[in-house]
N, C-alpha and C. Protein backbone atom coordinates (compact mmCIF):
# COMPACT_ATOMS: atom_id res chain seq x y z
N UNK A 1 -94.17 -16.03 84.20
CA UNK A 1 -92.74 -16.23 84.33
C UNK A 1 -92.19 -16.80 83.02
N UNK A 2 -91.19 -16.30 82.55
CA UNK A 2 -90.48 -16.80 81.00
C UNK A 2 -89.35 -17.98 81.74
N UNK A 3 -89.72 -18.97 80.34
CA UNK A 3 -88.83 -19.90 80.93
C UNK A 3 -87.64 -19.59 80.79
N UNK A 4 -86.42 -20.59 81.72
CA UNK A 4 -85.10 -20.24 81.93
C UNK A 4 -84.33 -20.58 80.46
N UNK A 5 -83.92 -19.17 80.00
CA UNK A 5 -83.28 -19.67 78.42
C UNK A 5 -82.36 -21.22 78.31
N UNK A 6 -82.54 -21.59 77.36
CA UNK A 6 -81.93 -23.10 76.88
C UNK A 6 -82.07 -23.07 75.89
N UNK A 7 -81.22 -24.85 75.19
CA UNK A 7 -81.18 -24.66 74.17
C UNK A 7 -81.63 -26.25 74.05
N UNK A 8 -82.52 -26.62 73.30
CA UNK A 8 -82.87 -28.04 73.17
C UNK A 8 -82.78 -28.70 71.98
N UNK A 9 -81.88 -29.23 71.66
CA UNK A 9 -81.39 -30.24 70.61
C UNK A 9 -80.96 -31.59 70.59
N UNK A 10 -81.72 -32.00 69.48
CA UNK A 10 -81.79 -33.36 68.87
C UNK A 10 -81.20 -33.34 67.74
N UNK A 11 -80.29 -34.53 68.05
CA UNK A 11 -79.37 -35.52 66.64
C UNK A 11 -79.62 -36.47 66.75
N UNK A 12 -79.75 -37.23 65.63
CA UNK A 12 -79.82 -38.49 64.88
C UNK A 12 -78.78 -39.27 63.81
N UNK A 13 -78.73 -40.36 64.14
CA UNK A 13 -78.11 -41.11 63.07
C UNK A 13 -78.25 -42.68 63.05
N UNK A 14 -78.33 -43.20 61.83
CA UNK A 14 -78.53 -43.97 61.24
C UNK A 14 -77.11 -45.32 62.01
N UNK A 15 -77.86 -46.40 62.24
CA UNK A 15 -76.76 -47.38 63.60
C UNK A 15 -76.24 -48.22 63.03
N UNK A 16 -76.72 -48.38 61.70
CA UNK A 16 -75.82 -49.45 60.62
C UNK A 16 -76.40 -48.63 59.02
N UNK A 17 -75.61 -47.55 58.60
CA UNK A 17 -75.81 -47.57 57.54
C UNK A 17 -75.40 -48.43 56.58
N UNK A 18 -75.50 -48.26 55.13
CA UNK A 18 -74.50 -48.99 54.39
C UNK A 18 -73.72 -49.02 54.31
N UNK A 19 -72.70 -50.16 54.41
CA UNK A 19 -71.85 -50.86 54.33
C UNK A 19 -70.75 -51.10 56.07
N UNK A 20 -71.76 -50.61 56.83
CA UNK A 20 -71.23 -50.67 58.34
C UNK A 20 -71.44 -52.31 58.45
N UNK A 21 -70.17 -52.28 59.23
CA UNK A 21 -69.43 -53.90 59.40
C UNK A 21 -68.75 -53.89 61.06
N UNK A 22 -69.27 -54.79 61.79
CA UNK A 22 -70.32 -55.61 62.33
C UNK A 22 -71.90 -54.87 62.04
N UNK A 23 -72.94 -55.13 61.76
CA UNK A 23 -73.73 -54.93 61.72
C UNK A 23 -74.09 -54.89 63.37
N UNK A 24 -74.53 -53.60 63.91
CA UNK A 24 -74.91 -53.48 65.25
C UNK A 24 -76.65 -54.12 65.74
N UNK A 25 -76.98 -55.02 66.65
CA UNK A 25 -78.52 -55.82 67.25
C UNK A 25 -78.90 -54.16 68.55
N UNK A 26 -80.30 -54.99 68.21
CA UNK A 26 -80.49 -53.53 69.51
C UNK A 26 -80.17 -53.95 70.53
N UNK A 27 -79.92 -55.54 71.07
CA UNK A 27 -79.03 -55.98 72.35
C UNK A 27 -77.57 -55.19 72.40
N UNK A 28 -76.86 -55.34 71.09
CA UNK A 28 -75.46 -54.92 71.39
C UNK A 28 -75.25 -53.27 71.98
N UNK A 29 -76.37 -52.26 71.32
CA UNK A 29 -76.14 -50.94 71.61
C UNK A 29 -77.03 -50.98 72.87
N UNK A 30 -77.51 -51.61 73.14
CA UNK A 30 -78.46 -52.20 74.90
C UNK A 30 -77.44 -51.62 76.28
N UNK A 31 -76.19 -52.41 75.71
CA UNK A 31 -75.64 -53.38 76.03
C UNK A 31 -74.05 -52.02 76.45
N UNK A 32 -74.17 -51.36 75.01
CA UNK A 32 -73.02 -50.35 75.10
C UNK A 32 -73.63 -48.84 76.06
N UNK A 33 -75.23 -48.48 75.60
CA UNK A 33 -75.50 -47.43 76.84
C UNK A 33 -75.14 -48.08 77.96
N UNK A 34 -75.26 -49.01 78.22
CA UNK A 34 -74.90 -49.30 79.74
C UNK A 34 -73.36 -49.02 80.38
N UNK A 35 -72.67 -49.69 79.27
CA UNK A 35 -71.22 -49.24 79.76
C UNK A 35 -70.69 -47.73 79.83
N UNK A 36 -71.33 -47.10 78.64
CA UNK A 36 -71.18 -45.38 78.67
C UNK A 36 -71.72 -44.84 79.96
N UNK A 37 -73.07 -45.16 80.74
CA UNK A 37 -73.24 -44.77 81.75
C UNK A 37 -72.46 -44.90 83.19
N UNK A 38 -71.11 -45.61 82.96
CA UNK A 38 -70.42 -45.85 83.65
C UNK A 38 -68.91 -45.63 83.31
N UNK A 39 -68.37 -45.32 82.16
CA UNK A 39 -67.85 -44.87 81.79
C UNK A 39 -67.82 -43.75 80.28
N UNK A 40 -68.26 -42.80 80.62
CA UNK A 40 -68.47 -42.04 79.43
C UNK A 40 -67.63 -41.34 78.35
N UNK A 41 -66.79 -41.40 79.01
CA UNK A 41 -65.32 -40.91 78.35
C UNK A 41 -64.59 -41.89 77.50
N UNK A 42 -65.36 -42.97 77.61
CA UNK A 42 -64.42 -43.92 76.30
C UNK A 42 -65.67 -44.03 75.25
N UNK A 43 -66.88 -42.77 75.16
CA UNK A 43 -67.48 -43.52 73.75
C UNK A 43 -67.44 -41.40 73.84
N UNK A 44 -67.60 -40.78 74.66
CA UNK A 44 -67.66 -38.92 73.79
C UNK A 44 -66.19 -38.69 74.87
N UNK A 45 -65.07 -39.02 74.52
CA UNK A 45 -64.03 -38.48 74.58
C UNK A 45 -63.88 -36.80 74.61
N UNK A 46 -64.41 -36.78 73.63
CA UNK A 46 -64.18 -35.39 73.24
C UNK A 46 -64.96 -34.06 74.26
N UNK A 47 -65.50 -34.83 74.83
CA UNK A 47 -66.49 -34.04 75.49
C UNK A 47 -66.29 -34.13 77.11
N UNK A 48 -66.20 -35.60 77.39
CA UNK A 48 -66.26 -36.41 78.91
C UNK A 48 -64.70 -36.80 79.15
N UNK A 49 -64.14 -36.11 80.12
CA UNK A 49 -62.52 -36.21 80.53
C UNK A 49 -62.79 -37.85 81.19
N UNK A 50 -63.76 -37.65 82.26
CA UNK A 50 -63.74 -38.89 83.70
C UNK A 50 -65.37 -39.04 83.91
N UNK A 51 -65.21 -39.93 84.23
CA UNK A 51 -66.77 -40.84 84.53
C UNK A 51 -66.49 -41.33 86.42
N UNK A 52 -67.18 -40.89 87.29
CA UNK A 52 -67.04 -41.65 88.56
C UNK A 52 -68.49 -42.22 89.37
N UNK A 53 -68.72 -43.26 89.19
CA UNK A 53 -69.72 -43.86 89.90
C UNK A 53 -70.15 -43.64 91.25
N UNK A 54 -70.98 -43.28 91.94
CA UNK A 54 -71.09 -42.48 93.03
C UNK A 54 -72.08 -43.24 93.86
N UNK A 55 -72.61 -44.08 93.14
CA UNK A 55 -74.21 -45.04 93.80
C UNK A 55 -75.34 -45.41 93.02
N UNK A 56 -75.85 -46.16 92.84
CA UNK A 56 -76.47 -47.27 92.22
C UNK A 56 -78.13 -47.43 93.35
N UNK A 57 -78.82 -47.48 92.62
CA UNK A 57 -80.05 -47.50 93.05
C UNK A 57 -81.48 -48.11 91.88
N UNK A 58 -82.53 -48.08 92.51
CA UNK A 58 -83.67 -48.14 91.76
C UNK A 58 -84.81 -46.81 91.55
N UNK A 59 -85.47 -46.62 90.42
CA UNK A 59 -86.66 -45.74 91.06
C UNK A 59 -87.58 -46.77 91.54
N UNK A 60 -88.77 -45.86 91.71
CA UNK A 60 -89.94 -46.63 92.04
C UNK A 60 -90.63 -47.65 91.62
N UNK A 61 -90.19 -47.96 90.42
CA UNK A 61 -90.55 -48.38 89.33
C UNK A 61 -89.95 -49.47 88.58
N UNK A 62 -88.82 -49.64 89.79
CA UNK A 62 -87.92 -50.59 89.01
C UNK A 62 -86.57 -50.49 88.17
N UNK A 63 -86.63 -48.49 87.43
CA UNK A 63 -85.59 -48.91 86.93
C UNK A 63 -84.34 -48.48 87.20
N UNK A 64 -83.39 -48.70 86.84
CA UNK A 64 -81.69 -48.69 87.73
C UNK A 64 -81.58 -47.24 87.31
N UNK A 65 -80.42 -46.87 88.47
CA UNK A 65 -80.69 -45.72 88.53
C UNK A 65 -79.03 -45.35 88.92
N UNK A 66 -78.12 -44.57 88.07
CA UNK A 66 -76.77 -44.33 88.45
C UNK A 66 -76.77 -43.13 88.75
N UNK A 67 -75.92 -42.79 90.02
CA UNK A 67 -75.48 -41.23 90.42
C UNK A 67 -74.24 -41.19 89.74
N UNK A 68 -73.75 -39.96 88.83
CA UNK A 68 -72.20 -40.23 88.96
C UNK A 68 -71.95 -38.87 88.80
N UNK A 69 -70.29 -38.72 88.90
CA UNK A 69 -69.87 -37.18 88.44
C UNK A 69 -69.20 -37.61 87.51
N UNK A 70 -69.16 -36.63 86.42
CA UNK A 70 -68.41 -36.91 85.06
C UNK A 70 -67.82 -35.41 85.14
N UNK A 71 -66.56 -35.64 84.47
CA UNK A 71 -65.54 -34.22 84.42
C UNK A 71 -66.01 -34.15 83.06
N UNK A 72 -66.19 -33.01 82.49
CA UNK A 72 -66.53 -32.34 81.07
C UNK A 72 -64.98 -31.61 80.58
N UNK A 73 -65.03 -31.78 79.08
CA UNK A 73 -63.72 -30.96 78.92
C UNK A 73 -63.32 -29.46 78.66
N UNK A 74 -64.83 -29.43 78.31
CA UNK A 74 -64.96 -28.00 78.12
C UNK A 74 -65.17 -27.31 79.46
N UNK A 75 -64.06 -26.16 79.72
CA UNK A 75 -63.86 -25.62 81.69
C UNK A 75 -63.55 -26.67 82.66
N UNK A 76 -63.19 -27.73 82.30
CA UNK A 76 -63.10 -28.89 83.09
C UNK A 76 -63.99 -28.93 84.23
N UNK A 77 -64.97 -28.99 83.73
CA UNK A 77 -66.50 -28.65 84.88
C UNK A 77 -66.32 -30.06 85.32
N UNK A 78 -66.90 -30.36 86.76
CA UNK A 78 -67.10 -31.16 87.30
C UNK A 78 -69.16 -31.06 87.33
N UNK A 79 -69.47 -32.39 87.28
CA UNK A 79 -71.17 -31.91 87.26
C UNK A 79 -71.95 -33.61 87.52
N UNK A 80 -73.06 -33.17 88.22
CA UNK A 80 -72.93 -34.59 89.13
C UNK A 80 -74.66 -34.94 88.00
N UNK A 81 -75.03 -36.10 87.73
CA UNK A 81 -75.59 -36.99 86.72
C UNK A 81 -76.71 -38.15 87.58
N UNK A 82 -78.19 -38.00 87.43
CA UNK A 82 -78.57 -39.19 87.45
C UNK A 82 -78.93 -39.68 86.66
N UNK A 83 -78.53 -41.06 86.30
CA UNK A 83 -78.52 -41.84 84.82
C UNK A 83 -80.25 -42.50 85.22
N UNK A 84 -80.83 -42.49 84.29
CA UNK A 84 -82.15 -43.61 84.44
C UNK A 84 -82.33 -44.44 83.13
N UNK A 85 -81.89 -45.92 83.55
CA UNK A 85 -82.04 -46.59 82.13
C UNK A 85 -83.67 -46.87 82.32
N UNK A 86 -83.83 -47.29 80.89
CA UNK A 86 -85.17 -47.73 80.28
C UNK A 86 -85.04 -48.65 79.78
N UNK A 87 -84.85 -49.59 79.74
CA UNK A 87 -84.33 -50.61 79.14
C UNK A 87 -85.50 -51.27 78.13
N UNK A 88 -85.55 -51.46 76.96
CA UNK A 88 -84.23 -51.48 76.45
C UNK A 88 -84.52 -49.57 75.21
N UNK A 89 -84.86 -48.79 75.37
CA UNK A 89 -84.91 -48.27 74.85
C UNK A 89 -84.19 -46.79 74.63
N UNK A 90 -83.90 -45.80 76.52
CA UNK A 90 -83.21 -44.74 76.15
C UNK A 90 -82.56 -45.03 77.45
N UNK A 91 -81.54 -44.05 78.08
CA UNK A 91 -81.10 -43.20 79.14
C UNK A 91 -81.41 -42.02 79.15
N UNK A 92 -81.72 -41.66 80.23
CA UNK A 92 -82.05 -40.44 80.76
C UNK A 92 -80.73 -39.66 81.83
N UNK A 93 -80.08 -38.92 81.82
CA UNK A 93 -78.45 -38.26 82.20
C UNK A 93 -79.46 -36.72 82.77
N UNK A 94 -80.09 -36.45 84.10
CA UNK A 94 -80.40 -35.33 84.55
C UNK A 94 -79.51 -34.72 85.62
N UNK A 95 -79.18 -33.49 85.28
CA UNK A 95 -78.18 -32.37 85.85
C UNK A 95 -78.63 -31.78 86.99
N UNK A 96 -77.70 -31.91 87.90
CA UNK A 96 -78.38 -30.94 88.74
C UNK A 96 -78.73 -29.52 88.63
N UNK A 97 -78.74 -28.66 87.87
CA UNK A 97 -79.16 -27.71 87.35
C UNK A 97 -80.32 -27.50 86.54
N UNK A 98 -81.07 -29.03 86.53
CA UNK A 98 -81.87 -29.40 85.29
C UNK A 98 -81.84 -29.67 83.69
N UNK A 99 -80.88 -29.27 83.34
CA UNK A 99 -80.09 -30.03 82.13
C UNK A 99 -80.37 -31.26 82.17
N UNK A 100 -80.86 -31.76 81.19
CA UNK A 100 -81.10 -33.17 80.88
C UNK A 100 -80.67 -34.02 79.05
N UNK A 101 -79.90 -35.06 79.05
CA UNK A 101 -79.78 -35.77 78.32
C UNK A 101 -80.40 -36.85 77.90
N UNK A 102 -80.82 -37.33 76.58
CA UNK A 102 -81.30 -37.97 76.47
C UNK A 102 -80.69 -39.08 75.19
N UNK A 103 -80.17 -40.16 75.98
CA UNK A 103 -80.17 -41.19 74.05
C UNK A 103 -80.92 -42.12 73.99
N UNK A 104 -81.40 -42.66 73.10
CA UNK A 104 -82.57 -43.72 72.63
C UNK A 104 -82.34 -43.83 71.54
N UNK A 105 -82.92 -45.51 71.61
CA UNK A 105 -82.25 -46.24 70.45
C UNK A 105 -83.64 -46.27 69.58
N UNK A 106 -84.09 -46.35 68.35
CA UNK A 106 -85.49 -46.29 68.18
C UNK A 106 -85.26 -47.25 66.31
N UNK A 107 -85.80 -48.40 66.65
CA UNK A 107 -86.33 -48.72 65.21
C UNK A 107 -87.01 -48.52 64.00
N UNK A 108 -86.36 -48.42 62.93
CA UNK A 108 -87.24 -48.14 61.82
C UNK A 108 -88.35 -49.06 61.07
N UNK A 109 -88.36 -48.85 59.81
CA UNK A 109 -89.43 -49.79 59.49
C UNK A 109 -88.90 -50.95 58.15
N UNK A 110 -87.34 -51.39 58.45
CA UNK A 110 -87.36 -52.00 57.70
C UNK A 110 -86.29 -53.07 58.10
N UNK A 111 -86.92 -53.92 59.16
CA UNK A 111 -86.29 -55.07 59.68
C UNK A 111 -85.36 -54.73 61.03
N UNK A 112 -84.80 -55.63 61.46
CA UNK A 112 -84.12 -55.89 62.71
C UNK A 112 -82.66 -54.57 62.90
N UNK A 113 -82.42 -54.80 61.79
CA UNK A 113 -81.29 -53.95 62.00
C UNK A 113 -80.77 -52.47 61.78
N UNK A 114 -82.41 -51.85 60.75
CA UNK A 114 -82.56 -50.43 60.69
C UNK A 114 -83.15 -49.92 62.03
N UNK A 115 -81.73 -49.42 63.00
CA UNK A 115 -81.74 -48.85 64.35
C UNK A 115 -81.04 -47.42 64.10
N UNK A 116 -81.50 -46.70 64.76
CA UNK A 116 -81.17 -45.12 64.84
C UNK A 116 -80.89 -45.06 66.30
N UNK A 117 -79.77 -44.07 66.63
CA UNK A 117 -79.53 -43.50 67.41
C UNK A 117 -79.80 -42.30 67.62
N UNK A 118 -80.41 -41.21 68.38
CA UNK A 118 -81.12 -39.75 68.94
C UNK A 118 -80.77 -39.59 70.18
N UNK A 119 -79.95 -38.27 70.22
CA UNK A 119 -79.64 -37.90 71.54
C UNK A 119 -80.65 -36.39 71.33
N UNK A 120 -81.22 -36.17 73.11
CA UNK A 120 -81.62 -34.77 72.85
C UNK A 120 -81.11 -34.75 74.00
N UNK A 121 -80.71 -33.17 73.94
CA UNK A 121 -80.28 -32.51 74.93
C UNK A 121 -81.20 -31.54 75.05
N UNK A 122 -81.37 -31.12 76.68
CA UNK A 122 -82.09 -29.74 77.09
C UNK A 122 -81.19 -29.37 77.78
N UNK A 123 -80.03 -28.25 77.67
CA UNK A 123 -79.14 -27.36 78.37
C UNK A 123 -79.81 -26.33 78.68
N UNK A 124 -79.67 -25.66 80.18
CA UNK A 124 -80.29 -24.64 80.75
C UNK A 124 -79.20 -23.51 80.54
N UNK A 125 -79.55 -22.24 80.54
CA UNK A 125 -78.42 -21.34 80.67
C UNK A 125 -78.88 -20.24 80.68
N UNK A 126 -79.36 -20.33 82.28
CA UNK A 126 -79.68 -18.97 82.69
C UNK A 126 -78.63 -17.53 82.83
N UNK A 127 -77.36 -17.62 82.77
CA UNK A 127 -76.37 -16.99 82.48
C UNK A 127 -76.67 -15.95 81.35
N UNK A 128 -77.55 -16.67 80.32
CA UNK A 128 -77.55 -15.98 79.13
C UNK A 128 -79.03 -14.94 79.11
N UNK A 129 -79.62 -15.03 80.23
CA UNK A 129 -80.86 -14.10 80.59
C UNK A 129 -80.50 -13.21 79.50
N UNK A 130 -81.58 -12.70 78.72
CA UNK A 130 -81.23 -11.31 78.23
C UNK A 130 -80.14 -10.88 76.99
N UNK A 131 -79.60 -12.32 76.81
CA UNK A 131 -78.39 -12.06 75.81
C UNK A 131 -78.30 -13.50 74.42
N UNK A 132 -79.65 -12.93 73.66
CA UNK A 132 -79.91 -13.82 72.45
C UNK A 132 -78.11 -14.00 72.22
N UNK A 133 -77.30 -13.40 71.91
CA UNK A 133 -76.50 -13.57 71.07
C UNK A 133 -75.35 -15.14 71.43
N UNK A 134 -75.51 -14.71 73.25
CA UNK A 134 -74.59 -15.74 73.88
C UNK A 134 -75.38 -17.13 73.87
N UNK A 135 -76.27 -16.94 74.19
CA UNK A 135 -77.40 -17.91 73.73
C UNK A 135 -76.95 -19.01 72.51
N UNK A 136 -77.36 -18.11 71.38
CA UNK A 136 -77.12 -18.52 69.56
C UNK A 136 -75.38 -19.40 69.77
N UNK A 137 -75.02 -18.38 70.30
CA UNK A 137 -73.21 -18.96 70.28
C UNK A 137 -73.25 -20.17 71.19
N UNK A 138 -73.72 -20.65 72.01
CA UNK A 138 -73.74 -21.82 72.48
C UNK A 138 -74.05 -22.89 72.05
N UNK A 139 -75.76 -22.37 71.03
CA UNK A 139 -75.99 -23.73 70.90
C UNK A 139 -75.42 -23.77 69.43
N UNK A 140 -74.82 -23.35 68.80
CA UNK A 140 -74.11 -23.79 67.53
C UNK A 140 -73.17 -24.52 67.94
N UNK A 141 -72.18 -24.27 69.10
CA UNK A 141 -71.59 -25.24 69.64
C UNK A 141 -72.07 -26.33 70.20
N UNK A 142 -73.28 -26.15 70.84
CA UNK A 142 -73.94 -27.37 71.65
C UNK A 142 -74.41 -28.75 70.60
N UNK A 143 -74.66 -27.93 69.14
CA UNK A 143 -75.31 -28.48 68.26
C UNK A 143 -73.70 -29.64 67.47
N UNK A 144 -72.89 -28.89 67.56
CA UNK A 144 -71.46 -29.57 67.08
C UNK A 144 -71.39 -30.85 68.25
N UNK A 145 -71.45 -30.48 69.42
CA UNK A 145 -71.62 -31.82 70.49
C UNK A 145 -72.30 -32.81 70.26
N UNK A 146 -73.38 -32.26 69.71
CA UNK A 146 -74.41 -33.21 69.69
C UNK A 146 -74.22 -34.44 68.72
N UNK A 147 -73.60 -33.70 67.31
CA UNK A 147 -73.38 -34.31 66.40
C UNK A 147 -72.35 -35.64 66.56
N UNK A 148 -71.25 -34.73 67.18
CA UNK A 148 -70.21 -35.83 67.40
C UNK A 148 -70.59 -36.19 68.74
N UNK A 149 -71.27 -36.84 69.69
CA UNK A 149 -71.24 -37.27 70.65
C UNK A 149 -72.09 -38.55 70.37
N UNK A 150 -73.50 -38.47 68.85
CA UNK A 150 -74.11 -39.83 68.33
C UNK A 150 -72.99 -40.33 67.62
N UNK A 151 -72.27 -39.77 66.62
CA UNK A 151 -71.43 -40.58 65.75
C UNK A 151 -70.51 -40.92 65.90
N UNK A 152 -69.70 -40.55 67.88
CA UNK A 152 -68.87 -41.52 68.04
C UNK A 152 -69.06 -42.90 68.78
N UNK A 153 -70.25 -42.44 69.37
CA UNK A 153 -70.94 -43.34 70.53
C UNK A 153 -70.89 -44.49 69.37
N UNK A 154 -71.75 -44.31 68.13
CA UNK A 154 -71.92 -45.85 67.46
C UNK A 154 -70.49 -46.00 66.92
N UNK A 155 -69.71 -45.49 66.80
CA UNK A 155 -68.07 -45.85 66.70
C UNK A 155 -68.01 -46.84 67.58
N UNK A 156 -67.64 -46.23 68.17
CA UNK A 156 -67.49 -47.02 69.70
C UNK A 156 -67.82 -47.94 69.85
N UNK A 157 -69.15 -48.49 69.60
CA UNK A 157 -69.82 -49.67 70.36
C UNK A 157 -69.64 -50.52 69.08
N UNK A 158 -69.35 -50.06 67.79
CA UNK A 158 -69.25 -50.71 66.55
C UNK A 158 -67.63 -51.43 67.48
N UNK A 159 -66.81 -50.79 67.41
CA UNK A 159 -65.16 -51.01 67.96
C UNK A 159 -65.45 -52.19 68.77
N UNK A 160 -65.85 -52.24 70.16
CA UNK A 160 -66.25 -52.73 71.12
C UNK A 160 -67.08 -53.98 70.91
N UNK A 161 -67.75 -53.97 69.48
CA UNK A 161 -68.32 -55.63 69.36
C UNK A 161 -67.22 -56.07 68.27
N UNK A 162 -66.72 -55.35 67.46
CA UNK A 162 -65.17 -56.57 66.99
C UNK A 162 -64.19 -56.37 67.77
N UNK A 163 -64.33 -56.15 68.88
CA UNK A 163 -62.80 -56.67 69.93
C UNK A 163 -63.38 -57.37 71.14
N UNK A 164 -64.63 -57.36 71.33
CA UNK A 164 -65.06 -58.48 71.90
C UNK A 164 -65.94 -57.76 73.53
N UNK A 165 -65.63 -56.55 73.50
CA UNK A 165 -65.96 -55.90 74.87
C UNK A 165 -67.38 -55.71 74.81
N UNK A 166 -68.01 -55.76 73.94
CA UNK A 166 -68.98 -56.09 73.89
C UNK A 166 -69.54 -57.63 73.05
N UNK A 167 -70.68 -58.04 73.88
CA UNK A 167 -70.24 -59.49 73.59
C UNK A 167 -71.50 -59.33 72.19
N UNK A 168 -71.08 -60.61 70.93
CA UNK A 168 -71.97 -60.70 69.93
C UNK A 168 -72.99 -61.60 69.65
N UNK A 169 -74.11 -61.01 70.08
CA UNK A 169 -75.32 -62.15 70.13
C UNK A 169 -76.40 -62.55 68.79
């Protein structure tokens, strides 16, 4: 059996380059996946119309576990989300279709505050059975999402620790 065409992409970026002011802790971006998983539309705007919380749980394992539906802007899709934090390291955002998101925060090797942000996405799109081309055309777009969906997120949470909504530890 051939797997169901998709498109799986990873972006990265750098969580305090030079000359970024507040300097972001891996508590503070801890701290901001959490609020995106509950409201997602105030860090990828561009992408996430509405965020609605639906139920709150654990896995097996302990870790928290959010149901939600988020409105997308593109077709104004409605599409329902289980969030799985890891604390303190990624979220996990799985689709009911099997689409899965992924961001994680991951340290480098040169002190406390060289933190990277990586989202991967695995979008399914069986629609495109048979049709490389619609395929290609997606994920060049999917790949533009990707981009701007890390570099506003650390916007965001940069915003959110000098106005105080996120608190500075």
């Amino acid at each position: 059996m051939a797997p169901t065409p998709a498109n799986n992409i990873a972006y990265t970026a750098p969580i305090n380059p030079p000359n970024a002011h507040p300097l972001l802790t891996y508590e503070q971006i801890w701290q901001g996946l959490q609020r995106k998983i509950r409201a997602g539309q105030d860090f990828v705007g561009g992408a996430i119309v509405s965020t609605d919380v639906i139920s709150t749980s654990e896995t097996e394992h302990g870790h928290p576990v959010t149901v939600r539906e988020v409105v997308f802007r593109d077709g104004n899709r409605r599409v329902r989300e289980k969030c799985i934090a890891y604390e303190p390291m990624k979220v996990e955002f799985h689709q009911d279709d099997g689409s899965k998101v992924q961001n994680v925060i991951s340290q480098g090797g040169r002190g406390d505050t060289d933190l990277y942000m990586t989202y991967t996405f695995e979008w399914l799109h069986p629609e495109c059975e048979g049709d490389e081309a619609a395929l290609a055309a997606k994920k060049e777009k999917e790949w533009n999402i990707a981009k701007m969906a890390v570099e506003k997120t650390i916007e965001v949470m940069r915003e959110m620790v000098k106005d105080g909504r996120i608190s500075v530890q």
